[in-house]
N, C-alpha and C. Protein backbone atom coordinates (compact mmCIF):
# COMPACT_ATOMS: atom_id res chain seq x y z
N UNK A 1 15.81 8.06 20.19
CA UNK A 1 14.87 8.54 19.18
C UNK A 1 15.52 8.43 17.80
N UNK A 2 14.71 8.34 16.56
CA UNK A 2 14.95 8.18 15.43
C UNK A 2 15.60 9.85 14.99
N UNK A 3 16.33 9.62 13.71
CA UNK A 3 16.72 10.95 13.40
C UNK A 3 15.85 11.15 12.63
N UNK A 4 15.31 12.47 12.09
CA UNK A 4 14.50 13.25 11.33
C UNK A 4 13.94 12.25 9.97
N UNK A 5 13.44 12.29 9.13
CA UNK A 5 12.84 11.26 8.54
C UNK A 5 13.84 11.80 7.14
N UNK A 6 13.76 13.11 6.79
CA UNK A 6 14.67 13.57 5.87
C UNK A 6 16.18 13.37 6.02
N UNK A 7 16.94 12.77 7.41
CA UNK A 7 18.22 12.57 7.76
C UNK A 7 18.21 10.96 7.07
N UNK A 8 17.18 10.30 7.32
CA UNK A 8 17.23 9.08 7.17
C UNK A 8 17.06 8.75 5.71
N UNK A 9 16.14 9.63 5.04
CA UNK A 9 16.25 8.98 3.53
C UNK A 9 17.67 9.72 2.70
N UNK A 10 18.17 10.52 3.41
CA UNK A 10 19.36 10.72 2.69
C UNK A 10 20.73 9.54 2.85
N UNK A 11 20.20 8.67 3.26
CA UNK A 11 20.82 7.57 3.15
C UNK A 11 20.50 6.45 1.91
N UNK A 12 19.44 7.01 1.62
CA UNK A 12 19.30 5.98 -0.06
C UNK A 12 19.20 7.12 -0.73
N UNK A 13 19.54 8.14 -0.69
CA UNK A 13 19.67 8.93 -2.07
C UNK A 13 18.34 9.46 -2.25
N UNK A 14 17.71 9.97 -1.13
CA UNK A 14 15.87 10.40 -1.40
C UNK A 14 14.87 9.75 -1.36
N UNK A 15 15.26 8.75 -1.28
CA UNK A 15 13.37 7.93 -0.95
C UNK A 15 13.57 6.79 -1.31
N UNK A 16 12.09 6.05 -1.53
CA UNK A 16 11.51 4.70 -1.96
C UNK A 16 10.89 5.11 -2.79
N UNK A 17 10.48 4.00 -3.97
CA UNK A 17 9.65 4.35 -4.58
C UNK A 17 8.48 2.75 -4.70
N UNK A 18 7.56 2.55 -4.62
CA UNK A 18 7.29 1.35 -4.56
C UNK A 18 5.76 1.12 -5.27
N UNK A 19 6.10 0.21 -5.87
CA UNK A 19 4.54 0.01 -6.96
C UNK A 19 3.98 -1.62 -6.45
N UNK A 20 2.46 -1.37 -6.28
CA UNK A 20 1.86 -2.44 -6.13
C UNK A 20 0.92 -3.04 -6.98
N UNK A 21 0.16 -4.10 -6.85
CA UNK A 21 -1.08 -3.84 -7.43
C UNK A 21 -1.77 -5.23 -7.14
N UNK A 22 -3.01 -5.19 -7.02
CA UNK A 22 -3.93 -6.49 -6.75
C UNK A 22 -5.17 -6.81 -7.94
N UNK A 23 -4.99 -8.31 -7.79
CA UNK A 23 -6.43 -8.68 -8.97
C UNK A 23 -7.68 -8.38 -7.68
N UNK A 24 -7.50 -8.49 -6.51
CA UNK A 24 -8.84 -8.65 -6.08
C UNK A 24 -9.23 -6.61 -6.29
N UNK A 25 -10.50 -6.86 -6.06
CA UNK A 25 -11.31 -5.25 -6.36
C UNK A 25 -11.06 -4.75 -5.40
N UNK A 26 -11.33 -3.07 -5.53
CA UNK A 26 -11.21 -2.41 -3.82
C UNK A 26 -12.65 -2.73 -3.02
N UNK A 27 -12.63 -2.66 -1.65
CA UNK A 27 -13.66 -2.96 -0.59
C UNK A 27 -13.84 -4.66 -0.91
N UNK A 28 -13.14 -5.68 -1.44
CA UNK A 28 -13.23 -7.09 -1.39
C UNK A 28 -13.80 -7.56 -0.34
N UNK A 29 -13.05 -6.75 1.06
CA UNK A 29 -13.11 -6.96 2.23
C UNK A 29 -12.02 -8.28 2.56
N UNK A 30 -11.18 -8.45 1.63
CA UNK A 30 -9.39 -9.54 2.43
C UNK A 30 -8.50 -8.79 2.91
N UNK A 31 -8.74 -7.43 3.04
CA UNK A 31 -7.89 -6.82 4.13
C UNK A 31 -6.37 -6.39 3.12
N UNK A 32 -6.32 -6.67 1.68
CA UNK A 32 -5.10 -6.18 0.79
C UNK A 32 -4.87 -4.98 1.35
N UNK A 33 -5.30 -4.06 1.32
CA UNK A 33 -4.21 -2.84 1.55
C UNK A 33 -3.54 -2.64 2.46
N UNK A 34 -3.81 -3.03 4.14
CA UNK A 34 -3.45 -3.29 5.10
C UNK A 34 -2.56 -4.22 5.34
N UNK A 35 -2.63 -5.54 4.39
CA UNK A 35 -1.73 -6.39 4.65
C UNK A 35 -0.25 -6.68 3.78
N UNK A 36 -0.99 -5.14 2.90
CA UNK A 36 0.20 -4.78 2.04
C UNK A 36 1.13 -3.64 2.76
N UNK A 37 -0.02 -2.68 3.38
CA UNK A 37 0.72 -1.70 3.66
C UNK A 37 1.75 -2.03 5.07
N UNK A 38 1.15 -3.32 5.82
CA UNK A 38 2.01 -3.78 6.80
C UNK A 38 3.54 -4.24 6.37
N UNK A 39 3.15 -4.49 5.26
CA UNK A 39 4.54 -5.58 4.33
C UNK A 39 5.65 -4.26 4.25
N UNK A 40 4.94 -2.97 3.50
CA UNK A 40 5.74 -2.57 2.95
C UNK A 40 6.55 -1.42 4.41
N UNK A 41 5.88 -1.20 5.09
CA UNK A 41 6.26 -0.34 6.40
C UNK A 41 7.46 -1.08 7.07
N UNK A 42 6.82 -2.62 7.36
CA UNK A 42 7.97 -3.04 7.81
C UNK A 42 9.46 -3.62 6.94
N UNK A 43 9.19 -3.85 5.69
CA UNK A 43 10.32 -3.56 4.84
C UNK A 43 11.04 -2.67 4.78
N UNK A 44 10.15 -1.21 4.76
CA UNK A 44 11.02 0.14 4.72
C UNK A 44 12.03 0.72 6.12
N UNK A 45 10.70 0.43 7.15
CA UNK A 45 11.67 0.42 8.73
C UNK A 45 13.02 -0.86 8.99
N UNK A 46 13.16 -1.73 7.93
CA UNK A 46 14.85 -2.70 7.89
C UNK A 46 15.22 -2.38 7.34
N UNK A 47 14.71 -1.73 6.42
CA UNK A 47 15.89 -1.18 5.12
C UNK A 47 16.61 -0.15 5.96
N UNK A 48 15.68 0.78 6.72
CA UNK A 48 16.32 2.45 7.11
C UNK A 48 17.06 1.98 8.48
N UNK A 49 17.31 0.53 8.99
CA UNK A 49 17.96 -0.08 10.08
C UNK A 49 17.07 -0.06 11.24
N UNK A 50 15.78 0.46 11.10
CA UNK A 50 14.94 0.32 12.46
C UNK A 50 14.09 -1.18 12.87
N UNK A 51 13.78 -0.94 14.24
CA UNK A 51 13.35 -1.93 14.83
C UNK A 51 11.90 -1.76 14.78
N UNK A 52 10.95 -2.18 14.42
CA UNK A 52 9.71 -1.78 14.58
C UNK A 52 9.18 -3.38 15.29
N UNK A 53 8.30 -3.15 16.25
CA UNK A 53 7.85 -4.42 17.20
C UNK A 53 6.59 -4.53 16.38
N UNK A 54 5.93 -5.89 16.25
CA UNK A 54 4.70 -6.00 15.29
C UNK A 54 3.87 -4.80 15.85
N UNK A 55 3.19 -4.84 17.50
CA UNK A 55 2.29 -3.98 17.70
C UNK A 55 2.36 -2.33 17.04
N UNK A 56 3.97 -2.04 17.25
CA UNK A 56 4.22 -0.65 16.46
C UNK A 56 3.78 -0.65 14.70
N UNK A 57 4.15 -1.37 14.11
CA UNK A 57 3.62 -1.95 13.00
C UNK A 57 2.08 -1.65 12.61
N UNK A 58 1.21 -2.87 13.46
CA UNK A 58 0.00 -2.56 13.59
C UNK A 58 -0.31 -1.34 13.37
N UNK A 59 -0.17 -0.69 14.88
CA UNK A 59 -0.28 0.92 14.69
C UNK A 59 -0.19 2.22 13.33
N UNK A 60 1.19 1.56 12.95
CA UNK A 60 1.77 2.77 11.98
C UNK A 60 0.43 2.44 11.08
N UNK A 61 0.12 1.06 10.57
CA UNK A 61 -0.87 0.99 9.34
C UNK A 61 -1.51 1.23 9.61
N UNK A 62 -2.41 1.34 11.23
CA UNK A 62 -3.44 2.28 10.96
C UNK A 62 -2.89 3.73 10.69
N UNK A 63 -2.15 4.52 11.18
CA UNK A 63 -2.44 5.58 10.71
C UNK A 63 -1.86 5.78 9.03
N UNK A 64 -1.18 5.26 8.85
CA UNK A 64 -1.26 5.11 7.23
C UNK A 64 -2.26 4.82 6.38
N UNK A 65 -3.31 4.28 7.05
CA UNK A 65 -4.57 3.99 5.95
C UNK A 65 -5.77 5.07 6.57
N UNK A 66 -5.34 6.02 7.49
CA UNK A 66 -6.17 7.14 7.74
C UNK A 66 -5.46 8.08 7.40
N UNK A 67 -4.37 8.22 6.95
CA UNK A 67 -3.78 9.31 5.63
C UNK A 67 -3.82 9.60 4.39
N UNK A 68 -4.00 8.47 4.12
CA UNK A 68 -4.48 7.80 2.55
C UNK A 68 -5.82 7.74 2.21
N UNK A 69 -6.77 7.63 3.03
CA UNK A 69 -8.15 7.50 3.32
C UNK A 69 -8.59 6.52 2.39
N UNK A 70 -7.91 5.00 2.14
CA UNK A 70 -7.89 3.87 1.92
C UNK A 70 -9.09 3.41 2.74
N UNK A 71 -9.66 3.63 4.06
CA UNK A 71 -10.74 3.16 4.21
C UNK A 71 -11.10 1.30 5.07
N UNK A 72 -9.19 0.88 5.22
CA UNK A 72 -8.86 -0.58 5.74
C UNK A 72 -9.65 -0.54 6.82
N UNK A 73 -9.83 -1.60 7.68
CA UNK A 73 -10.05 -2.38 8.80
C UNK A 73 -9.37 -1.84 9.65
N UNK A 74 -9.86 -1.82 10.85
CA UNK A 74 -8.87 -1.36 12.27
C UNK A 74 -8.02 -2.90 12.45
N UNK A 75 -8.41 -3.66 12.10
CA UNK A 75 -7.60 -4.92 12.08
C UNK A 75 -6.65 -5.94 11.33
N UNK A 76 -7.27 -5.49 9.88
CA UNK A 76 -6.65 -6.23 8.61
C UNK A 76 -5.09 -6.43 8.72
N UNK A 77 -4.28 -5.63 9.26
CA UNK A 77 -2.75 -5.80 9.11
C UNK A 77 -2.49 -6.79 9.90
N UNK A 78 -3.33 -6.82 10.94
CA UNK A 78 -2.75 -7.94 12.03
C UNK A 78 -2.47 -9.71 11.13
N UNK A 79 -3.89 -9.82 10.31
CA UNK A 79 -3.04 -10.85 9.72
C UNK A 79 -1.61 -11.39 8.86
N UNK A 80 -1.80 -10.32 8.31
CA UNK A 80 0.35 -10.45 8.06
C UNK A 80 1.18 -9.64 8.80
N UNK A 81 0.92 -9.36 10.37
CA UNK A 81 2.07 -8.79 10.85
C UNK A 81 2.18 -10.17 11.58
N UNK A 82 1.19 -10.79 12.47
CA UNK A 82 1.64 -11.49 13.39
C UNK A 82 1.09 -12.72 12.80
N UNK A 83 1.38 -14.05 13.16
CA UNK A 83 2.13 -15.61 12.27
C UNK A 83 0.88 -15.93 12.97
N UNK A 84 0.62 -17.26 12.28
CA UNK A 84 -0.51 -18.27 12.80
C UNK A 84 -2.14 -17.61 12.88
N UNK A 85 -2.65 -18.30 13.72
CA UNK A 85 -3.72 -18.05 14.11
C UNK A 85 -4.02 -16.95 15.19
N UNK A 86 -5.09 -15.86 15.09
CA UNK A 86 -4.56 -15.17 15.83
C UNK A 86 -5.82 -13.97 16.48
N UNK A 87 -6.24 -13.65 16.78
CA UNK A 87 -7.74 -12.47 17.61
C UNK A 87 -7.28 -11.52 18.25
N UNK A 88 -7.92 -10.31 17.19
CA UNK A 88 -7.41 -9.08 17.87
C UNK A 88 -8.60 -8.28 18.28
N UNK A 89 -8.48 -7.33 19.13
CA UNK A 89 -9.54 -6.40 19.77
C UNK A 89 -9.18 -4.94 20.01
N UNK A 90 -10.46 -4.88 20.16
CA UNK A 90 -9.99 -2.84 20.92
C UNK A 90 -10.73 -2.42 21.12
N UNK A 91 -10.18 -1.93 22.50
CA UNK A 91 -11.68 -1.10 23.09
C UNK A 91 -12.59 -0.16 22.49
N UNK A 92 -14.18 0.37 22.62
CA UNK A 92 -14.71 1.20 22.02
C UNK A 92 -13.96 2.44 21.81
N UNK A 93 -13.62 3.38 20.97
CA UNK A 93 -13.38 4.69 21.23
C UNK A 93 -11.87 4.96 20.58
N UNK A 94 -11.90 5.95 20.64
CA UNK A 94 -10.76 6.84 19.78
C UNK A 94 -9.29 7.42 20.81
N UNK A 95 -8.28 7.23 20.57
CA UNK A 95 -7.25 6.26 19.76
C UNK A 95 -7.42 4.78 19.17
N UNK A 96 -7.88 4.56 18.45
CA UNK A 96 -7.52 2.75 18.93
C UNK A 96 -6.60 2.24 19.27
N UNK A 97 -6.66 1.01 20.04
CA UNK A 97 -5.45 0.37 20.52
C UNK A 97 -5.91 -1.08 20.15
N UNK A 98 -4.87 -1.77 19.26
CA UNK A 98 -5.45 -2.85 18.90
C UNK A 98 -4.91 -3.72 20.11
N UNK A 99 -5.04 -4.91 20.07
CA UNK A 99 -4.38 -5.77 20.67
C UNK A 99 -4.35 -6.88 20.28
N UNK A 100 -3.31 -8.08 19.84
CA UNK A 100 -3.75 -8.98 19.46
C UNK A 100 -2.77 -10.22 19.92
N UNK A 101 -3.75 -11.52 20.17
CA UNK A 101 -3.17 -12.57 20.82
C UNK A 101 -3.15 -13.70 19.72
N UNK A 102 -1.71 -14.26 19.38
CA UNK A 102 -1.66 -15.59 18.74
C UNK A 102 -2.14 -16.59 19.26
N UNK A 103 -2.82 -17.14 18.76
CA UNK A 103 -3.58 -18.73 19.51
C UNK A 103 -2.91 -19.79 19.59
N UNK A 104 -2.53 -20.23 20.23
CA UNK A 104 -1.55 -21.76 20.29
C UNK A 104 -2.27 -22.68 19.63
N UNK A 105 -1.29 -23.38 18.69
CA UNK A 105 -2.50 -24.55 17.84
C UNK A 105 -1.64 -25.57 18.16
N UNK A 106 -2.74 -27.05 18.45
CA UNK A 106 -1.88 -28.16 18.64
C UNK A 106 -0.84 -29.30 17.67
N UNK A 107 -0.26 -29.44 17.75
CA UNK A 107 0.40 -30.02 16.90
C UNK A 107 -0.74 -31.36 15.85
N UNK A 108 -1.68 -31.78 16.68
CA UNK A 108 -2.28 -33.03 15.98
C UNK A 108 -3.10 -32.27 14.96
């Protein structure tokens, strides 16, 4: 298990601090906040030395954009967590569980 979240930022001296910003508008519908907030989660989990697996990833942004009440896609992160081409799903109902499969593309 990870140590306490306050054990861990006392290793940079208290925190992150991190500024973003986009030309596109909010509700565009390209999935920016999600595919930002994927960027920046998994930046912060290498910085603090953790391993995060894309699907954990996935996950965390959803519940990060239901903390924030940002309002993302149950899916939007998947396009910049996982490479290529790619279809994700989830069953009806609450937890979600995304799931998502890269598509093999042919070389021609």
């Amino acid at each position: 298990a990870a140590p306490p979240l306050s054990e861990q930022l006392r290793r940079f001296e208290g925190g992150f601090e991190v500024e973003t910003w986009s030309n596109l508008p909010q509700g565009s519908g390209m999935g920016t906040s999600s595919i930002l907030g994927g960027a920046v989660i998994c930046a912060m989990a290498k910085a603090a030395g953790l391993i995060l697996s894309a699907e954990s990833a996935v996950h965390a942004v959803l519940h990060m954009e239901q903390l924030m009440t940002t309002g993302g896609g149950w899916q939007d992160q998947c396009g910049g967590i996982y490479p290529g081409i790619k279809a994700c799903q989830s069953p009806q109902g609450l937890p979600l569980h995304v799931t998502t499969h890269v598509l093999p593309l042919s070389p021609e």
